[in-house]
Each structure stands twice: as C-alpha cells, then as structure tokens.
C-alpha atoms as a PDB file:
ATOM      1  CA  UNK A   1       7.934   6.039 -18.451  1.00  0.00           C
ATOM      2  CA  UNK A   2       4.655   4.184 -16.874  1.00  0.00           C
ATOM      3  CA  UNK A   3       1.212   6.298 -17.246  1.00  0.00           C
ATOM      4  CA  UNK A   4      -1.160   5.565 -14.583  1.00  0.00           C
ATOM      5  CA  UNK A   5      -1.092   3.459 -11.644  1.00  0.00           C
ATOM      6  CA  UNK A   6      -2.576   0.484 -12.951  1.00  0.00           C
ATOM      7  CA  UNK A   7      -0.880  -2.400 -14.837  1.00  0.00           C
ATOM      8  CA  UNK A   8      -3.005  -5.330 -16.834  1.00  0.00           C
ATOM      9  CA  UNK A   9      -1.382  -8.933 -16.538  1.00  0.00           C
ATOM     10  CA  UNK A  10      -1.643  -8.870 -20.323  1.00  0.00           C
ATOM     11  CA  UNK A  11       0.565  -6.075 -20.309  1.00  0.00           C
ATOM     12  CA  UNK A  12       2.981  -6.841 -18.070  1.00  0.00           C
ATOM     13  CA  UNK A  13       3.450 -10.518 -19.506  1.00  0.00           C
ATOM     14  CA  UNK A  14       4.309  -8.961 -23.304  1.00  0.00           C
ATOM     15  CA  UNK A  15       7.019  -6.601 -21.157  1.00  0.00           C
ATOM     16  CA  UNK A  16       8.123  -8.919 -18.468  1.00  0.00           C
ATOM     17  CA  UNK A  17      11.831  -9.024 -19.785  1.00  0.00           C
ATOM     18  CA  UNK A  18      11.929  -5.227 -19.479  1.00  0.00           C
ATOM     19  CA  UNK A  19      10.044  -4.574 -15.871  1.00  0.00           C
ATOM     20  CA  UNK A  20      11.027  -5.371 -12.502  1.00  0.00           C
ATOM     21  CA  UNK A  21       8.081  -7.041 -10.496  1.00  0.00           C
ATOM     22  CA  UNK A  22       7.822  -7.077  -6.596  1.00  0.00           C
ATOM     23  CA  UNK A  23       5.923  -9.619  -5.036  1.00  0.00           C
ATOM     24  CA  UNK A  24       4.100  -8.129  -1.537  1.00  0.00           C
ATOM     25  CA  UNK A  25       1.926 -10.666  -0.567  1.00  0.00           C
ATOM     26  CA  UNK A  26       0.808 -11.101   3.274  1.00  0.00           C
ATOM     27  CA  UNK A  27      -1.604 -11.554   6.029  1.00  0.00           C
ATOM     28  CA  UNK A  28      -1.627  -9.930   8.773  1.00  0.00           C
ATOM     29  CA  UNK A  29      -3.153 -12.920  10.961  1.00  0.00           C
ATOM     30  CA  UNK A  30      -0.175 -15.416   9.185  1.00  0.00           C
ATOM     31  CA  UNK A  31       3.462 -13.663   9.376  1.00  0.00           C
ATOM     32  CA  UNK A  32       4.553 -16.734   7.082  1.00  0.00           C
ATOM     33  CA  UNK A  33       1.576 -16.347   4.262  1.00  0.00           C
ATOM     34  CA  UNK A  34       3.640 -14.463   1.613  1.00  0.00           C
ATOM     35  CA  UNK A  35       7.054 -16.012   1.822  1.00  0.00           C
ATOM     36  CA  UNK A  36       4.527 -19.043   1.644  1.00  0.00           C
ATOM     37  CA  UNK A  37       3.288 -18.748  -1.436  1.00  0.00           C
ATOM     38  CA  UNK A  38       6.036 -16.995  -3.307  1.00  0.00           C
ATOM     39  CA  UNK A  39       7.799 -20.196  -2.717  1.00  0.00           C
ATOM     40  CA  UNK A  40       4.770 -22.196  -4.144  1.00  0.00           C
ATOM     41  CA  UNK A  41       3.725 -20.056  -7.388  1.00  0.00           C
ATOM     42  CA  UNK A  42       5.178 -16.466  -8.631  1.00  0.00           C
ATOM     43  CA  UNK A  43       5.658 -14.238 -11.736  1.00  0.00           C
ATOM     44  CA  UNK A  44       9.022 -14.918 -13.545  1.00  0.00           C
ATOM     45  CA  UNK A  45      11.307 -13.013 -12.031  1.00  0.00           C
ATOM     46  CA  UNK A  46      10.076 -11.722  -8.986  1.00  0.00           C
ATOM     47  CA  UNK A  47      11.415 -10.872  -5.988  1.00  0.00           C
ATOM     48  CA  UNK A  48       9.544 -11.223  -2.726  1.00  0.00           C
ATOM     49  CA  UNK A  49       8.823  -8.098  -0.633  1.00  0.00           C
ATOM     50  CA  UNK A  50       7.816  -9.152   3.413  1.00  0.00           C
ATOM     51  CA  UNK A  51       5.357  -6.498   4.846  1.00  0.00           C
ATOM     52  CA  UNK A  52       6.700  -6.807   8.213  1.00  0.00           C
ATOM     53  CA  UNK A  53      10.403  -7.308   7.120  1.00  0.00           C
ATOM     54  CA  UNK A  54      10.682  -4.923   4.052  1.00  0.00           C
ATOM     55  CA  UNK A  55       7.985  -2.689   4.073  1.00  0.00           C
ATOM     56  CA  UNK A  56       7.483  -1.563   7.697  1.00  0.00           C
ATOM     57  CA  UNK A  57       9.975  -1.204  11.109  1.00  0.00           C
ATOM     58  CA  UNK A  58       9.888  -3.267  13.993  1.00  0.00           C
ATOM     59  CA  UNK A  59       6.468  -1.976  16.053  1.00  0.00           C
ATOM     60  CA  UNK A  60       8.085   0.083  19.044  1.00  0.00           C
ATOM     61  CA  UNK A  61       5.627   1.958  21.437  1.00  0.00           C
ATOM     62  CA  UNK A  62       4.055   4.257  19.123  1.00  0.00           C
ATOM     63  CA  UNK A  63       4.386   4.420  15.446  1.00  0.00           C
ATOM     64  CA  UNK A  64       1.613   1.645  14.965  1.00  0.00           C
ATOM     65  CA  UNK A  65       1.584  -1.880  13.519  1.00  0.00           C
ATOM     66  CA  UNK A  66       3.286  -1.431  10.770  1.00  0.00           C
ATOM     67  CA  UNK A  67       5.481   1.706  10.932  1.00  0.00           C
ATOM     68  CA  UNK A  68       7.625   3.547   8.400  1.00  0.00           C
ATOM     69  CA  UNK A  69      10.473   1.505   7.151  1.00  0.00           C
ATOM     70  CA  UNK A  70      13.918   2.006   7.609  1.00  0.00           C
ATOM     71  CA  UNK A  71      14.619   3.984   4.088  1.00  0.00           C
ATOM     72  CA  UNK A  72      17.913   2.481   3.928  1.00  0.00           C
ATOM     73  CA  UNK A  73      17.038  -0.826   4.458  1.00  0.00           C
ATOM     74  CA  UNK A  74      14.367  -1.002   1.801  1.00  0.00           C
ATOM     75  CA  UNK A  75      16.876   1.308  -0.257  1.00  0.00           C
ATOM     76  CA  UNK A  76      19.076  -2.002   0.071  1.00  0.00           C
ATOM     77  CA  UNK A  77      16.584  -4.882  -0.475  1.00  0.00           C
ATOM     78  CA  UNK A  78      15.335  -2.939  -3.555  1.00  0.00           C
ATOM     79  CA  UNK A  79      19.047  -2.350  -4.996  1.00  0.00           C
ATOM     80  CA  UNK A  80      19.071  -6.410  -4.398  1.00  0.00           C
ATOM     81  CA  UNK A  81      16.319  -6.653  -6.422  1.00  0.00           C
ATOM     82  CA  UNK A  82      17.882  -5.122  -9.456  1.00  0.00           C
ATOM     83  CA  UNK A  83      16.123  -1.831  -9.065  1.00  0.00           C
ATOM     84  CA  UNK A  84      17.282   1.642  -9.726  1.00  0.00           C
ATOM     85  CA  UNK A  85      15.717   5.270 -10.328  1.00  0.00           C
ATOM     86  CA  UNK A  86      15.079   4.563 -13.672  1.00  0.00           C
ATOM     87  CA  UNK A  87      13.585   1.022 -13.401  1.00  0.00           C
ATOM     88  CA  UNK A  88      10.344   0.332 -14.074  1.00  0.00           C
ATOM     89  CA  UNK A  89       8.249  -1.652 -11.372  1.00  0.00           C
ATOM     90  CA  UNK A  90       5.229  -3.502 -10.931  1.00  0.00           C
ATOM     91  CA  UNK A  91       4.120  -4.503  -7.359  1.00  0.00           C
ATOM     92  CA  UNK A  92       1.540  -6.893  -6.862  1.00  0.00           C
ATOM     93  CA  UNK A  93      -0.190  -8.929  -4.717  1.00  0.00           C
ATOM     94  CA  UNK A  94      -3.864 -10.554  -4.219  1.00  0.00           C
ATOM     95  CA  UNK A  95      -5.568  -7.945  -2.734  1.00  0.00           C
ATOM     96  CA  UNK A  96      -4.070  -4.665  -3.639  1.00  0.00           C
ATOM     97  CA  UNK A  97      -3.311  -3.655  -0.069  1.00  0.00           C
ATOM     98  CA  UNK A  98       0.588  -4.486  -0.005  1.00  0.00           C
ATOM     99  CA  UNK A  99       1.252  -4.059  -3.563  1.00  0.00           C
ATOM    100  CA  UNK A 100      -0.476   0.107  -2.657  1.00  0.00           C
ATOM    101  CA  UNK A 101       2.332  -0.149   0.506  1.00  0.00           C
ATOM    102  CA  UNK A 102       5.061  -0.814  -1.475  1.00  0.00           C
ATOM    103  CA  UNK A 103       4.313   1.419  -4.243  1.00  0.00           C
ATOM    104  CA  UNK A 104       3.605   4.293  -1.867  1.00  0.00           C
ATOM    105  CA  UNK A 105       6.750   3.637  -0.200  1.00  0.00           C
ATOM    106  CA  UNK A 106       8.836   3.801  -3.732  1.00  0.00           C
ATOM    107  CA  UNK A 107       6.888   6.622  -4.793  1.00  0.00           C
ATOM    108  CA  UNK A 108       7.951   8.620  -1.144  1.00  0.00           C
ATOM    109  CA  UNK A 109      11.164   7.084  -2.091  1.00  0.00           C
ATOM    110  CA  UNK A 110      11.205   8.955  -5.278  1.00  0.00           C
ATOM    111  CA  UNK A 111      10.723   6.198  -7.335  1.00  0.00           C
ATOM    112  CA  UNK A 112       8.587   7.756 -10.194  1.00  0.00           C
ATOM    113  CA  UNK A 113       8.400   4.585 -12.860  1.00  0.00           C
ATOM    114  CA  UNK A 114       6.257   1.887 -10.596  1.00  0.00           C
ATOM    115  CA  UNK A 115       2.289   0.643 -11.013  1.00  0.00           C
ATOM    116  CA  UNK A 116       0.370  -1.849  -9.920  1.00  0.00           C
ATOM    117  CA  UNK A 117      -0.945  -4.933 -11.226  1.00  0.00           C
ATOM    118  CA  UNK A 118      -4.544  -4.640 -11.169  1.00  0.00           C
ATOM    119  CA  UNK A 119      -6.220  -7.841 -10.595  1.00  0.00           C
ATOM    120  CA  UNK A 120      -3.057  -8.802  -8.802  1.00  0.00           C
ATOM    121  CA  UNK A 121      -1.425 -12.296  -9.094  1.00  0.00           C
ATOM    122  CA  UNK A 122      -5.297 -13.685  -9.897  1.00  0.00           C
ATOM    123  CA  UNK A 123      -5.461 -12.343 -12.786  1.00  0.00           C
ATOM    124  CA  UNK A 124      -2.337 -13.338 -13.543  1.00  0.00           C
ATOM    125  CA  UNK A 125      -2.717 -17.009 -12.765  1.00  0.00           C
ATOM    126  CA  UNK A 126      -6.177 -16.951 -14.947  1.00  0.00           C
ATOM    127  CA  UNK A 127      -4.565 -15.560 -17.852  1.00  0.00           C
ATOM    128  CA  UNK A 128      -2.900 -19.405 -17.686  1.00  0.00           C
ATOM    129  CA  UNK A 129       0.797 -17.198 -17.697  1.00  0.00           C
ATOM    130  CA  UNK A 130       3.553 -18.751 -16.455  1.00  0.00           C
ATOM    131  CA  UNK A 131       4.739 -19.004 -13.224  1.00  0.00           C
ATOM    132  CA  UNK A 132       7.929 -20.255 -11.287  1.00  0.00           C
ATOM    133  CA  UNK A 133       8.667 -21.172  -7.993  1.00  0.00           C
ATOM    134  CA  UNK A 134      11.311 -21.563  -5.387  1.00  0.00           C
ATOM    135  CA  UNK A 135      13.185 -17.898  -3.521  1.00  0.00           C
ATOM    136  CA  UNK A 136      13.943 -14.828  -4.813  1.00  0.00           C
ATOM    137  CA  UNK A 137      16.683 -14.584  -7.726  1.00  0.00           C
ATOM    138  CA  UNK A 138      19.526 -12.123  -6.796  1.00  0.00           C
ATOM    139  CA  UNK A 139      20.405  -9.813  -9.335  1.00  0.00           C
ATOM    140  CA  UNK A 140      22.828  -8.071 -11.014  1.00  0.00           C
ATOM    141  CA  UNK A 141      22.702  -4.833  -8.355  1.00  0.00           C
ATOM    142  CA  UNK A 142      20.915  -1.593  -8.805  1.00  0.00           C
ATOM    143  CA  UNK A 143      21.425   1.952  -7.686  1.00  0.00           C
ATOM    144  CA  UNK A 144      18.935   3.918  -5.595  1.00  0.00           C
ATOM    145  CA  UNK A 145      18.814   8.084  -5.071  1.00  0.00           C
ATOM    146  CA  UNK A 146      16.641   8.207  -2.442  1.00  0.00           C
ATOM    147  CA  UNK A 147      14.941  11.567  -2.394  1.00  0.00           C
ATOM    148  CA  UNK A 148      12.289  11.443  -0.317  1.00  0.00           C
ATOM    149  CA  UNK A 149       8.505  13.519  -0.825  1.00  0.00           C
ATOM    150  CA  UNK A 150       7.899  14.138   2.408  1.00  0.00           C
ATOM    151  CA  UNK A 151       4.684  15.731   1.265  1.00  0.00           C
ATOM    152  CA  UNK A 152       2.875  12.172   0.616  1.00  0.00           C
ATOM    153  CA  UNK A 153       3.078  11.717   4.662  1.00  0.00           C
ATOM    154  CA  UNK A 154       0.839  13.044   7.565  1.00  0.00           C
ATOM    155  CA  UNK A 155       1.071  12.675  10.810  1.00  0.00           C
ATOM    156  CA  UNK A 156      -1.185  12.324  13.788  1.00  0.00           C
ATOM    157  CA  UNK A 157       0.113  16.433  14.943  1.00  0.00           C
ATOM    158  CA  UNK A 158      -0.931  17.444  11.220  1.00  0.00           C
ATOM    159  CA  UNK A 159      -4.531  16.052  12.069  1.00  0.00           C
ATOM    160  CA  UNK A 160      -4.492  17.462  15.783  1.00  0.00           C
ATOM    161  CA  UNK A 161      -3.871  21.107  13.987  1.00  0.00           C
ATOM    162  CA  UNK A 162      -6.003  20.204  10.681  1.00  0.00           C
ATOM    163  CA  UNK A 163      -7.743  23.102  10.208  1.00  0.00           C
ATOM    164  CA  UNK A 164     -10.926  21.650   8.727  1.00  0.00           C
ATOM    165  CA  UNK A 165      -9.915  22.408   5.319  1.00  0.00           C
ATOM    166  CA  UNK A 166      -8.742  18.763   4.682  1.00  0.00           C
ATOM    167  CA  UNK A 167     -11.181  15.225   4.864  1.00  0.00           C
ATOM    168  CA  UNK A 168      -9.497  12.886   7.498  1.00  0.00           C
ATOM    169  CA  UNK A 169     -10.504   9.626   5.473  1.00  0.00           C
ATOM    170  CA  UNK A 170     -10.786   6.008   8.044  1.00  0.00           C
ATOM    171  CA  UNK A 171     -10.496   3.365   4.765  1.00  0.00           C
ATOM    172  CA  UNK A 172     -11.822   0.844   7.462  1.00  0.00           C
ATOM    173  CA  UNK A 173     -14.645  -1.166   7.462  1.00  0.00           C
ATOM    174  CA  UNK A 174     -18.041   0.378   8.929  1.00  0.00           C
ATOM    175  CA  UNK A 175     -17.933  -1.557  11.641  1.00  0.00           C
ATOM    176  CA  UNK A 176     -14.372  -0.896  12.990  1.00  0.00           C
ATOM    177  CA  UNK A 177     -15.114   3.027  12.062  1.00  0.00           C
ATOM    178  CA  UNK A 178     -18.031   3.091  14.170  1.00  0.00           C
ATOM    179  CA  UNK A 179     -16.335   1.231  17.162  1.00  0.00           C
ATOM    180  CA  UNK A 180     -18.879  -1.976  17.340  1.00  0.00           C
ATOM    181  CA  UNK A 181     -16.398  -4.104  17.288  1.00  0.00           C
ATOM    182  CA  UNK A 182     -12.190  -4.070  17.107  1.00  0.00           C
ATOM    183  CA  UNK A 183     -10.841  -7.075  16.045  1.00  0.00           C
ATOM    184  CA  UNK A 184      -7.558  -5.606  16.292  1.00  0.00           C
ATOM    185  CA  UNK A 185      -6.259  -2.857  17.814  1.00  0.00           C
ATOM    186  CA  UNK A 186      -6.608  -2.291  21.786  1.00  0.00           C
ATOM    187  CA  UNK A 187      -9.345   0.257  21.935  1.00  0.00           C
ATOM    188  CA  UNK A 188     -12.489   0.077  19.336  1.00  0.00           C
ATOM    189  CA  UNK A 189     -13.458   3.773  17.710  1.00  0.00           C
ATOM    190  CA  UNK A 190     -12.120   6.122  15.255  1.00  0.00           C
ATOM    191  CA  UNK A 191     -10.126   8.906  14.859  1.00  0.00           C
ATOM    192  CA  UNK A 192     -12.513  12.232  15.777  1.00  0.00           C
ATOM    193  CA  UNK A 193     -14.004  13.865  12.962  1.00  0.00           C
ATOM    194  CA  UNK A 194     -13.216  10.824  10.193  1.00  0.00           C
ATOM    195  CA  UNK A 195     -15.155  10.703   7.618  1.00  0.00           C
ATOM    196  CA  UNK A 196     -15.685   6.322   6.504  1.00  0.00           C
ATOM    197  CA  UNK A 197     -14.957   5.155   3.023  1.00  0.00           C
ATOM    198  CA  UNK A 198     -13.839   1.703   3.050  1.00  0.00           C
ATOM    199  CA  UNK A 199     -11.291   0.359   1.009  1.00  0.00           C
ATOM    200  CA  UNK A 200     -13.344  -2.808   0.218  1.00  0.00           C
ATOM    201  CA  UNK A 201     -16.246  -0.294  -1.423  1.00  0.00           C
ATOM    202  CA  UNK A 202     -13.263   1.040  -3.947  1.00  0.00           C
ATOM    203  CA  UNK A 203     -12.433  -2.710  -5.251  1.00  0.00           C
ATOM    204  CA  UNK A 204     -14.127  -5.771  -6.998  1.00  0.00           C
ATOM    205  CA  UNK A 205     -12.089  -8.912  -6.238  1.00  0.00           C
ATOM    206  CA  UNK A 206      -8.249  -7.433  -6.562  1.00  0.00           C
ATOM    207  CA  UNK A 207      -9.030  -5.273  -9.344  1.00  0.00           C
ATOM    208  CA  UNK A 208      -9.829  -1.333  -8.771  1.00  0.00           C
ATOM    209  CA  UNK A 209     -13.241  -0.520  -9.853  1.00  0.00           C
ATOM    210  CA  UNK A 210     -14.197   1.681 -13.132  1.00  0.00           C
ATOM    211  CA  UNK A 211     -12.691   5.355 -12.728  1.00  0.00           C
ATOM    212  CA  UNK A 212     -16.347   6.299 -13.324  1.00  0.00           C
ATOM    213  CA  UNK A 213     -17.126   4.255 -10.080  1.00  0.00           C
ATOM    214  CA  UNK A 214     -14.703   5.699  -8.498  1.00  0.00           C
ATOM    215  CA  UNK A 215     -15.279   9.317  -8.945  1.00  0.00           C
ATOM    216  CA  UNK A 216     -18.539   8.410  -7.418  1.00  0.00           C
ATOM    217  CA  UNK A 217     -17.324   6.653  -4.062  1.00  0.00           C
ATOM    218  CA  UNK A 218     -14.605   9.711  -3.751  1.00  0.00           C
ATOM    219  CA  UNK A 219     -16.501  12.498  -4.551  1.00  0.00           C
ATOM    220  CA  UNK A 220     -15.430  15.791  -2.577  1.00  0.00           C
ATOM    221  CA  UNK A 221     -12.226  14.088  -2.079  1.00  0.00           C
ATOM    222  CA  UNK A 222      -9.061  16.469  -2.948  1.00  0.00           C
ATOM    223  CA  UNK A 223      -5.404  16.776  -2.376  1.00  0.00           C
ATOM    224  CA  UNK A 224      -3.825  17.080   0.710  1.00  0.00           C
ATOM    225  CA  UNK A 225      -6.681  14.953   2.558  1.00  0.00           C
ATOM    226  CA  UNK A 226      -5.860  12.455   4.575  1.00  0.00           C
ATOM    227  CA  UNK A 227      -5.730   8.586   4.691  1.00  0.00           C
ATOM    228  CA  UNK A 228      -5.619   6.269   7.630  1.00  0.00           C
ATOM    229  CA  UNK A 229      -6.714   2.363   8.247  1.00  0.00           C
ATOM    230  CA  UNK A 230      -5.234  -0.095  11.133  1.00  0.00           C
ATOM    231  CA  UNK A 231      -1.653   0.502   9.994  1.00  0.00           C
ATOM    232  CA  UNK A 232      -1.100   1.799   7.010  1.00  0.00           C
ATOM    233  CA  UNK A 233      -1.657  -1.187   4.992  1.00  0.00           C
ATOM    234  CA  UNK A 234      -5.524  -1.480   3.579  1.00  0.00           C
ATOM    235  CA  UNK A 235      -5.766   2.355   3.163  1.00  0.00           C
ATOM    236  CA  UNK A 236      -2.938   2.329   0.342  1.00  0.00           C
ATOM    237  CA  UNK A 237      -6.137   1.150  -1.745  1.00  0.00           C
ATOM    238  CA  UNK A 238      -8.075   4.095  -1.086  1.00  0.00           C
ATOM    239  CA  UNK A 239      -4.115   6.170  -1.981  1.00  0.00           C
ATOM    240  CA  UNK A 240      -4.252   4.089  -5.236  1.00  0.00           C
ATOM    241  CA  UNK A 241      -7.909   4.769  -6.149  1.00  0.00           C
ATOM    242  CA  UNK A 242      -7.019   8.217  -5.555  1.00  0.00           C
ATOM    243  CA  UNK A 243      -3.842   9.056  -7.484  1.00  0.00           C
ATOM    244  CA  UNK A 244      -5.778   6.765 -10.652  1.00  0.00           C
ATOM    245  CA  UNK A 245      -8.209   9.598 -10.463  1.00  0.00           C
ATOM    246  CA  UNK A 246      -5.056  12.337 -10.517  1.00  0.00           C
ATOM    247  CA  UNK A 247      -6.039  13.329  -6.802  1.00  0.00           C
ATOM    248  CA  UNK A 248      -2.852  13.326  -4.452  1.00  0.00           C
ATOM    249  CA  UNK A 249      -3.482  12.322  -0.838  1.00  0.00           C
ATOM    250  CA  UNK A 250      -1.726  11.988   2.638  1.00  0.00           C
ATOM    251  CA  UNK A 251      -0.909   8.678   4.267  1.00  0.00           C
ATOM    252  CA  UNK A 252      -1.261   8.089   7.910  1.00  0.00           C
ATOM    253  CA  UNK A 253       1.437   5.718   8.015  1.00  0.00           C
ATOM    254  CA  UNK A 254       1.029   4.864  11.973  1.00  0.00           C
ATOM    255  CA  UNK A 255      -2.918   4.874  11.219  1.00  0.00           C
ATOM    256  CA  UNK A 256      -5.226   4.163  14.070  1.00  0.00           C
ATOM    257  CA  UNK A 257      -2.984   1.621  15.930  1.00  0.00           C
ATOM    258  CA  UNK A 258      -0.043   4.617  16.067  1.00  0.00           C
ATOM    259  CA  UNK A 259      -3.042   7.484  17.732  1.00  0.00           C
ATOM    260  CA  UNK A 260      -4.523   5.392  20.221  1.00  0.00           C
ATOM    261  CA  UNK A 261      -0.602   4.439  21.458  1.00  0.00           C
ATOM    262  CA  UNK A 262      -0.405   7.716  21.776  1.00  0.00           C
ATOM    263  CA  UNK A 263      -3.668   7.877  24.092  1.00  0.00           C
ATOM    264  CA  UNK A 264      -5.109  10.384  21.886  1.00  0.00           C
ATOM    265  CA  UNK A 265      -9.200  10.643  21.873  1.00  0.00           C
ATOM    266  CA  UNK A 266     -11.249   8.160  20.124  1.00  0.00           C
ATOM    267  CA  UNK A 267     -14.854   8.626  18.965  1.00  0.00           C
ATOM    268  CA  UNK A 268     -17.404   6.194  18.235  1.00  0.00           C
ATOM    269  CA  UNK A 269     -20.877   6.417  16.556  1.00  0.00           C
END
C-alpha cells in the first residue's frame, strides 16, 4: 500500500513493472496537447488519460467547464488500463493540475493505492529514464468496485448554506480572484466570501513545495473546507498540498465556471 501522495521518478522507475501509471496531460487552450505528446514521449507503460474525454462530462448548462465524469465511463477506461481496487497508480503530468484531477477522481472512486509523481514527467525526462512512444497499450483487463466518498465533494448549495465554520478556498490567481481581469469564464469576480491562495504559490516548477512550506501557505486550513478554481482542474493542487499535509478538503468540482451558470452573486475586490 502507497504512503503519501507524492511519488519520486526515482521511485517509480525501480517499481515501474509493479505500478500502473496514467498519463493526464492537457491544456486547456489546446484540446489536442496531451494526446500530442503522449504520442511523442511517455513513461513505459502508460496509458493516456484526456481531461475533457476521461476525466470530466460533456459541459451542459451548468456543471462548469469541466464537470464530474461519468463514473462508469472512467470506471471503464480505467479497467482498460489494467487497473483494479488493488492496483497501485501513479498519475502524472507536467504541471500537477491533471495528474491532482485524476487522482481525486480515483480516490472519490474509492481507489485508495494511487500518488502522484512529483516533478511530473520533467523530472522524469531529466532523470535521462526511458521513454516510449506511439498510443496507449491495452491490457490484460482490470476490475473496478466503485464505491464512491461522496464526502470529498461540495457543491455550490453546501457553500450557499456554509455556515462560516468552513474556509471557501479560490486556488486562482490574484488577479482572476479579485475580478481585474477574466481570461476565461463569462463574468470576472469570485465566489463571495473566498478566501485567495493560489495554486501556483503551493508549487516550484511541477514539484510540490517542502511540507514545511506548505504548512506555512495553508495555515488555518482544516477539513471539510472548501476548494474551487475555473473548473475543477488547477485547484486539485491546492487538494494535493492538502491531503500531503494529512488535511482532508472539499472539491468544487463545477468551480467558478458551474456558480456563475447558475447566475449566482459574484464579488470582486
């Protein structure tokens, strides 16, 4: 059983054999970016996981950018990919954000063996470990219990009736939190009463930064508060910087594009 969230490429190279490894790199300006480069250069083994195809729904009128997944079609794709309750998994990527989707979404899943690799397929590729190219190997087929923890999600009506007791946390960048600007989404602002701790602040390059660091940036922080970003995506770095420090947050997984589709009020600073 894996300890931790985090994974080092050193690590994960001496157990590759023994470890399935997902492969959830993306851009959200460049549907194609992933599938791109998975083709070009990936671990051994790997098996490509499409943010838009795999790890979210198609976008409907609320529900955000990136919306839950259909369980049962990512229960299939990961059965594809060899994976069962008792397989150990590494996600990765080469910024943290989609490797933190998928493993929150195996984790909800009730996946309990999966990290991430920290330093993501960088650290990989400077550790001079091999690669291989081409599409996604289909495997002998795994078995999936889904059993789902419900209690890793919030929704927009758990912040409308948030009593104060729990930090609503915006992992944007300042400038999207404090509505100068929305590159984005519709209509610039935040959600009311969000506090701002950027997910960029918790990370040097694609690597976490020190636990020590960490407690710093998240101090206050607890269980049960909640996460949001555009869609779900970015935040899952502030989720992973959380649960490496034992505390067990909420995701938002609508985020800011699911409340303002709901014409719910915005706030700006």
């Amino acid at each position: 059983m894996a300890t931790g969230v985090l994974i080092s490429a050193a690590e994960l190279r001496d157990r590759l054999e023994e470890i399935a490894t997902l492969d959830c790199r993306y851009r959200l300006a460049e549907p194609e970016y992933g599938s791109n480069r998975f083709l070009e250069s990936h671990i051994p083994g790997a098996f490509f996981m499409d943010l838009n195809d795999h790890l979210a729904s198609k976008v409907g009128k609320t529900g955000g950018r990136h919306p839950l997944p259909d369980i049962d079609c990512l229960k299939e794709r990961l059965e594809e990919a060899g994976i069962s309750n008792d397989t150990e998994v590494v996600c990765y990527d080469d910024n943290l954000s989609g490797a933190g989707r998928c493993w929150f979404l195996l984790r909800y899943m009730g996946l309990s063996n999966v990290r991430v690799l920290n330093g993501g397929f960088q650290e990989w590729e400077s550790g001079k470990f091999h690669t291989e190219k081409g599409k996604s190997i289909f495997r002998r087929r795994g078995h999936v219990n889904v059993k789902l923890n419900e209690g890793m999600l919030a929704t927009y009506v758990d912040i409308l009736n948030s009593d104060g007791n729990h930090k609503v946390i915006d992992a944007r960048e300042a400038y999207r939190y404090e509505g100068k600007e929305e590159p984005i989404d519709k209509i610039a602002g935040r959600i009311p009463g969000a506090i701002n701790i950027p997910h960029s602040e918790l990370m040097e390059g694609a690597k976490l930064k020190s636990r020590e660091e960490l407690r710093n940036y998240l101090k206050g922080v607890k269980d049960g508060d909640i996460l949001y970003c555009g869609s779900g995506v970015t935040s899952c770095v502030n989720l992973l910087a959380m649960e490496e420090l034992g505390i067990k947050p909420r995701l938002y997984v609508g985020s800011y594009s699911d409340w303002i589709s709901r014409n719910l009020e915005v706030e700006k600073s």
